[in-house]
Protein backbone atom coordinates (compact mmCIF):
# COMPACT_ATOMS: atom_id res chain seq x y z
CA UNK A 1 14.98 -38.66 25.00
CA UNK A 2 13.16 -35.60 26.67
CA UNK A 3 14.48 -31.82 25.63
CA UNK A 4 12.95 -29.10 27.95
CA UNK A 5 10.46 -26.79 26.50
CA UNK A 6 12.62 -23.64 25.82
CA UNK A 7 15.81 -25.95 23.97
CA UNK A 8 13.05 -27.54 21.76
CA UNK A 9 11.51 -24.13 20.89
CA UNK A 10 15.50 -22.72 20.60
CA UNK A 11 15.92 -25.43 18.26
CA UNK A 12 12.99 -24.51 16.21
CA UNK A 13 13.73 -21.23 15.79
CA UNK A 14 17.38 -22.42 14.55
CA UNK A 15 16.13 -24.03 12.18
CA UNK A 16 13.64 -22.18 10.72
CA UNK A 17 16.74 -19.05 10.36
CA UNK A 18 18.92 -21.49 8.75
CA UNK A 19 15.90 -22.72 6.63
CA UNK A 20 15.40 -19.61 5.51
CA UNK A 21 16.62 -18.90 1.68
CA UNK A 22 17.28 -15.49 0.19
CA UNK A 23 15.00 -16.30 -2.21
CA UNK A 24 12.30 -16.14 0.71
CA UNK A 25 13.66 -12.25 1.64
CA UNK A 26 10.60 -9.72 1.03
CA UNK A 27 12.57 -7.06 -0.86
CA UNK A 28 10.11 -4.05 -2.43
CA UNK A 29 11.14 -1.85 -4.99
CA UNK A 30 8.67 0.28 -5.76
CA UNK A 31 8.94 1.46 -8.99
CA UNK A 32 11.50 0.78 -12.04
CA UNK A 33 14.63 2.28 -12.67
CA UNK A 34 17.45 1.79 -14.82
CA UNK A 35 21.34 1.38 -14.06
CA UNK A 36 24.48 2.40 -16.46
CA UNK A 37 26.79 -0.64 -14.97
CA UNK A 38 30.45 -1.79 -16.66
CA UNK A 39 30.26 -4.68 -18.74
CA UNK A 40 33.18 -6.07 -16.33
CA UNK A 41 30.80 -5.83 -13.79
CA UNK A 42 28.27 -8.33 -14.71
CA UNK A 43 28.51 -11.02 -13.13
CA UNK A 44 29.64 -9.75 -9.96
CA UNK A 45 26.07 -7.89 -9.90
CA UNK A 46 24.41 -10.51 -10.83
CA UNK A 47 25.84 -12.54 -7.80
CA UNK A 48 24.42 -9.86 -5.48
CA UNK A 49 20.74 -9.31 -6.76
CA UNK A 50 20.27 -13.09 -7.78
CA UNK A 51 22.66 -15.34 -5.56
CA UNK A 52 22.49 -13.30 -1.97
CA UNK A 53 19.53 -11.31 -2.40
CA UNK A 54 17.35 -13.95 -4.07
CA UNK A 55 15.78 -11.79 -6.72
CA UNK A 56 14.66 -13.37 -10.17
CA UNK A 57 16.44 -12.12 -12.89
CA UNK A 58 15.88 -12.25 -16.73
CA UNK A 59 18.72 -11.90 -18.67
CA UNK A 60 18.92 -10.38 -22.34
CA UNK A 61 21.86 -9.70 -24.21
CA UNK A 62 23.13 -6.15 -23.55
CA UNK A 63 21.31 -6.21 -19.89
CA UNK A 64 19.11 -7.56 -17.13
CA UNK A 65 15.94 -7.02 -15.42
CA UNK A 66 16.02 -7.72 -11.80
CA UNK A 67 12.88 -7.99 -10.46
CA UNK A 68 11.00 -7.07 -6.95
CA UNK A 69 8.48 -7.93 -4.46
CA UNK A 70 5.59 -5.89 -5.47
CA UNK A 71 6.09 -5.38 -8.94
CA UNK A 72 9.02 -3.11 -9.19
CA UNK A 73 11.85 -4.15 -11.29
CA UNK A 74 15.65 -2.52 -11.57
CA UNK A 75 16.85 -2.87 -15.45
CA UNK A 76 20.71 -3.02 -15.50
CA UNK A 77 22.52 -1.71 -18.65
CA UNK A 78 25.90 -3.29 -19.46
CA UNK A 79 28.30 -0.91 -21.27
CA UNK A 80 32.03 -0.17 -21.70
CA UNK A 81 34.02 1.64 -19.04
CA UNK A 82 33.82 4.76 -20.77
CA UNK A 83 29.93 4.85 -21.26
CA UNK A 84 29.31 5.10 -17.28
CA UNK A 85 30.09 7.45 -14.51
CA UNK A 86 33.23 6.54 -12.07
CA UNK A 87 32.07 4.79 -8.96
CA UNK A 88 33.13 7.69 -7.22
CA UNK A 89 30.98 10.21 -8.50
CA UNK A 90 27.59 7.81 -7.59
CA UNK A 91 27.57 9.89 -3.81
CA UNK A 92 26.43 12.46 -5.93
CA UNK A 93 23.52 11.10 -7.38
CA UNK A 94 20.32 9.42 -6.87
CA UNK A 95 19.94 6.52 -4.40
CA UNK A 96 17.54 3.90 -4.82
CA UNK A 97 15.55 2.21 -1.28
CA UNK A 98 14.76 -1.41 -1.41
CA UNK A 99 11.64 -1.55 1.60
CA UNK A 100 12.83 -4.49 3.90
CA UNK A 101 9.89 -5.54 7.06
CA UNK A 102 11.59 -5.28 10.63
CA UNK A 103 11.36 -9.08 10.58
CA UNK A 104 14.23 -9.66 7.47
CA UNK A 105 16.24 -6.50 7.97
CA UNK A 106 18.76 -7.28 10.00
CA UNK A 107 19.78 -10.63 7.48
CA UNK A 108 19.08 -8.89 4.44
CA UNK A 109 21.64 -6.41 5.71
CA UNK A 110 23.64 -9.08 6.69
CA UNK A 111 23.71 -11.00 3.76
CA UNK A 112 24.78 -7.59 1.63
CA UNK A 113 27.82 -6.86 4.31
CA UNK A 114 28.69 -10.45 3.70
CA UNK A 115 28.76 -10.23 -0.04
CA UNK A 116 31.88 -7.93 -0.23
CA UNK A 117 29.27 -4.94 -1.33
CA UNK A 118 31.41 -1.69 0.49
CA UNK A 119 29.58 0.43 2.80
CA UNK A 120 28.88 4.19 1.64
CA UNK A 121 30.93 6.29 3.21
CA UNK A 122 31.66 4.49 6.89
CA UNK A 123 33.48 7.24 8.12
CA UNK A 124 31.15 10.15 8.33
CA UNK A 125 28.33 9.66 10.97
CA UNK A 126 24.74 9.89 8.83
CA UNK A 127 26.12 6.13 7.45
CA UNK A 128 26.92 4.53 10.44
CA UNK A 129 23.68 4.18 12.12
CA UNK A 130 21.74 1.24 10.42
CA UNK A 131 19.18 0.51 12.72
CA UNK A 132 16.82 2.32 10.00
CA UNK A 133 18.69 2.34 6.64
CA UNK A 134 21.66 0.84 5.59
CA UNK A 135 23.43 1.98 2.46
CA UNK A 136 25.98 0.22 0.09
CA UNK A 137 27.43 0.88 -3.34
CA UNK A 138 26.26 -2.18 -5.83
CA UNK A 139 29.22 -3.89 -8.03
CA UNK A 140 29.59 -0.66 -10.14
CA UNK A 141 29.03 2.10 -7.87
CA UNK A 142 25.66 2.69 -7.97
CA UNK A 143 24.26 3.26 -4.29
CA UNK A 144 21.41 1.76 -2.77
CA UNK A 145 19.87 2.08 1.00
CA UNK A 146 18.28 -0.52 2.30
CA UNK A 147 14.97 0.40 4.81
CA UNK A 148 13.90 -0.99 7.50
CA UNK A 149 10.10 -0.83 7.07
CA UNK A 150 7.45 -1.46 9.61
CA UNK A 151 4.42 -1.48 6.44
CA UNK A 152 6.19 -3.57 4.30
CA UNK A 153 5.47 -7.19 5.41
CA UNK A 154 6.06 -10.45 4.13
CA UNK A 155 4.81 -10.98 0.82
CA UNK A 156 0.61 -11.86 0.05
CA UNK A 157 0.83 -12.54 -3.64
CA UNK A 158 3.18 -11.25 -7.01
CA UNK A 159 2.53 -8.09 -7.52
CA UNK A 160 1.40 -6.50 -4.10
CA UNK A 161 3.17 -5.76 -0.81
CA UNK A 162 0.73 -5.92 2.56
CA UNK A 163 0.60 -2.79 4.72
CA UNK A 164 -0.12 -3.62 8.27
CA UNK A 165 -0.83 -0.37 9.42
CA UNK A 166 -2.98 0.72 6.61
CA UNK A 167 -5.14 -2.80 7.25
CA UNK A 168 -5.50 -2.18 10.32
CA UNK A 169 -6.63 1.69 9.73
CA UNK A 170 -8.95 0.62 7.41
CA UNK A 171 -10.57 -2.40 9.57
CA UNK A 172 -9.59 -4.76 6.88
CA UNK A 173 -9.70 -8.37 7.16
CA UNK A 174 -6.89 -10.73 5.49
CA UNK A 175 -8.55 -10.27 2.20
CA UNK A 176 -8.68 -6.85 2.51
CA UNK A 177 -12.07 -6.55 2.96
CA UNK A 178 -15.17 -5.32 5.63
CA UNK A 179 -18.63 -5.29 6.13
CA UNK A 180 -20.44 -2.22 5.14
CA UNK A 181 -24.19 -0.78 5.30
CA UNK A 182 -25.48 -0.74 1.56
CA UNK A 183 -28.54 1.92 1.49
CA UNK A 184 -30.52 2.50 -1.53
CA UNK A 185 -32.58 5.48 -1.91
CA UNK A 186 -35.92 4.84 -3.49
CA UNK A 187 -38.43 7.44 -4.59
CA UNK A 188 -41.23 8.15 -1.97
CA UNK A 189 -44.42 8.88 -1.56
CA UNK A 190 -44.29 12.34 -1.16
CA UNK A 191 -42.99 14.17 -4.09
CA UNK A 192 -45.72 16.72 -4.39
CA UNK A 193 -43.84 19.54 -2.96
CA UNK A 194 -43.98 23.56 -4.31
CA UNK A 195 -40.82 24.51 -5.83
CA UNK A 196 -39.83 26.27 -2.84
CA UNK A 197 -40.22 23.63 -0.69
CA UNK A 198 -38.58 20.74 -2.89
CA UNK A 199 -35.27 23.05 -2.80
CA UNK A 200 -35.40 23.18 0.56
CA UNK A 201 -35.81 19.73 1.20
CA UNK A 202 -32.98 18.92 -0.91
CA UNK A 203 -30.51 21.33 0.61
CA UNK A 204 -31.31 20.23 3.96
CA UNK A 205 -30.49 16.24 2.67
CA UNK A 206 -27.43 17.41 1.10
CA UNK A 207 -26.38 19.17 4.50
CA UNK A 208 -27.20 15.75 6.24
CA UNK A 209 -25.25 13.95 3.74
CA UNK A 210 -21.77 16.33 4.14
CA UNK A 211 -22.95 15.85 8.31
CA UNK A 212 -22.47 12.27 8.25
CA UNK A 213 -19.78 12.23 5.79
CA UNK A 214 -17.35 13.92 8.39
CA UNK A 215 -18.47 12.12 11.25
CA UNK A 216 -17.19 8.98 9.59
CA UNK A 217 -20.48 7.45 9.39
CA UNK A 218 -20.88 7.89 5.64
CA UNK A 219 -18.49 6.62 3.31
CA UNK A 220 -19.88 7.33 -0.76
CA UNK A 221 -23.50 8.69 -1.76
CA UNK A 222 -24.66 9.44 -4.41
CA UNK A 223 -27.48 9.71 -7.14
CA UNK A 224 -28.40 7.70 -10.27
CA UNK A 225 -28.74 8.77 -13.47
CA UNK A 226 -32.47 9.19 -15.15
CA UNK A 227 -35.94 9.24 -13.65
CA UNK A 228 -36.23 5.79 -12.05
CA UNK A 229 -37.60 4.74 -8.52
CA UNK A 230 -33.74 3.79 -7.46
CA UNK A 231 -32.21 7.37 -6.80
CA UNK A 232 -28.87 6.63 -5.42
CA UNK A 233 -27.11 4.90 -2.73
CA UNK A 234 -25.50 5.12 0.48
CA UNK A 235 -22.42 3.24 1.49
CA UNK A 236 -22.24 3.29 5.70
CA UNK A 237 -19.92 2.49 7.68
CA UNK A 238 -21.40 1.26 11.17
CA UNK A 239 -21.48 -2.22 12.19
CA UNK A 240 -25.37 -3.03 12.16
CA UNK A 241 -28.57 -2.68 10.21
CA UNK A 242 -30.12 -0.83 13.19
CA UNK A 243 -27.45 1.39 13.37
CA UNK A 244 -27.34 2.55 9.58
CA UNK A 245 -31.32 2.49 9.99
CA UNK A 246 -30.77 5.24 12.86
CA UNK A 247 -28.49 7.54 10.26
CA UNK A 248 -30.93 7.26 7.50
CA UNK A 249 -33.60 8.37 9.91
CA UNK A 250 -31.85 12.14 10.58
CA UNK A 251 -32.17 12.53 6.45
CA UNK A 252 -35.16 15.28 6.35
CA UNK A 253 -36.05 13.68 2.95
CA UNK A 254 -36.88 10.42 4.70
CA UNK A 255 -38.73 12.28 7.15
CA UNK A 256 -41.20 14.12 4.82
CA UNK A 257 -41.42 10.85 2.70
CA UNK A 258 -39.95 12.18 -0.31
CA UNK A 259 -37.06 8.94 -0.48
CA UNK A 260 -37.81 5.57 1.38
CA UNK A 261 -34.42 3.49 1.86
CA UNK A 262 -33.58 -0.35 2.01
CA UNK A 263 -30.82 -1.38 4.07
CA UNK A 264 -28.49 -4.64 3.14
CA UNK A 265 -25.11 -5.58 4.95
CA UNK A 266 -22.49 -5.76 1.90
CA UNK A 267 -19.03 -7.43 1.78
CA UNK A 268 -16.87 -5.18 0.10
CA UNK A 269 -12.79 -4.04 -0.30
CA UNK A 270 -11.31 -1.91 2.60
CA UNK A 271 -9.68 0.31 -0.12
CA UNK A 272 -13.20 1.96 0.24
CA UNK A 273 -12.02 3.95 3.96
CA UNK A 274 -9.88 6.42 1.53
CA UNK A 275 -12.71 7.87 -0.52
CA UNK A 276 -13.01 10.31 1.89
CA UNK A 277 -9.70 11.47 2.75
CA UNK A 278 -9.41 11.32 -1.30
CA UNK A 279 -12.42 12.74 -1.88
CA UNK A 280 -11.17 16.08 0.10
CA UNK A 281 -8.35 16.69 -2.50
CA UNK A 282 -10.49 16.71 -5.74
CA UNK A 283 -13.39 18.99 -4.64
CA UNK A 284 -13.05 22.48 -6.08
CA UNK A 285 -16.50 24.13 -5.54
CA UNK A 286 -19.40 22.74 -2.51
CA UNK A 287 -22.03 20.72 -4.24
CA UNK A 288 -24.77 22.32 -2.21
CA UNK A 289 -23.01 26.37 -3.27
């Protein structure tokens, strides 16, 4: 029996929906949080987070811990009608986001609309667009939106959601790592220099440092502690050995001989891109002032 090309692929695509569990959704809470939700409730919440959403859930005797992709985990409190707020008042307080990718949005909405969970508010217009957010009142009142996230992709591993966008600002590979330039500074053979002179020399290879630092070049230097021939390093962030040996070159205390460096390519986290932009927030007075 022959099927054409585009039926086989339709079917395959079929099938992988339907094969598709809500226990495979990618649902990120980030955070934790704690409900106030009627003991008559219970179960009917329950059905929602565990059944149709697919989230684990451990279960103690006066509540339960619903847990999320990426470590976040909603703890809801079972009490007597008179120990929570009326559904109705719930508009007026906080509402929690559960990050959905583009991918799973639309049938993680779906899957909530089909549970019997009521819309917020379907009459006035900031609720009835849900190409972005969709928000519903839990069994109990309490209101959550549901967001449909570009950054938040399918899950890596328990504990940690994968951001696209960041990887990809930060040249990460799928571990979430890069190649680097890995420069140590060594003592020279020039150190003799007047007083004078060895301040002058030092502002001018703290002025290269800050130069190459905002040209994106120059991701972390610094110095060692103590007297030693190793006097700090240099973390670079150029492609080649001849490249970061062309930086280290426009240091004026490599040119007088005062520091010799030794270059090594280094495999290291991607995380490492954000020191600078950090870096920026925590710096109250110029090191070279």
């Amino acid at each position: 029996m022959k099927i054409g090309i585009g039926i086989f692929l339709s079917l395959l695509t079929f099938q992988s929906v339907l094969a598709q569990k809500p226990s495979d959704f990618t649902i990120v809470f980030q955070g934790q949080a704690k409900v106030n939700v009627p003991q008559f409730e219970r179960e009917s919440i329950t059905n929602l987070f565990g059944t149709v959403l697919g989230r684990t859930i451990e279960s103690h005797e006066d509540h339960d811990l619903v847990w999320f992709d990426g470590g976040g985990f909603l703890k809801l409190a079972y009490h007597s009608d008179d120990m929570v707020i009326p559904p109705s008042q719930f508009i007026k307080s906080m509402q929690l986001g559960l990050l959905v990718p583009s991918s799973e949005y639309e049938k993680v909405m779906n899957a909530i609309k089909s549970s019997g969970a009521k819309p917020v508010l379907p009459e006035v217009e900031k609720y009835q667009d849900h190409s972005n957010f969709y928000y519903f009142h839990a069994p109990g009142g309490q209101i959550f939106r549901i967001v449909n996230s570009i950054t938040t992709m399918p899950k890596t591993g328990e504990g940690y959601v994968y951001d696209a966008e960041r990887a990809q600002k930060y040249g990460a590979d799928e571990y979430g790592m890069k190649k680097y330039i890995f420069a140590f500074l060594k003592r020279g053979p020039n150190r003799d220099f007047p007083k004078d002179k060895a301040n002058e020399l030092q502002n001018a290879h703290m002025q290269n440092i800050i130069r190459l630092a905002n040209e994106g070049k120059l991701i972390l230097a610094g110095p060692f502690f103590g007297d030693g021939d190793l006097r700090g390093i240099y973390i670079f962030d150029v492609p080649t050995l001849e490249e970061a040996k062309a930086l280290t070159e426009t240091d004026p205390a490599i040119q007088a001989g005062s520091l010799v460096m030794e270059l090594m390519e280094w495999y290291g986290a991607a995380a490492l891109m954000a020191i600078p932009e950090i870096d920026r927030t925590l710096v109250k007075k110029s090191i070279i002032d």
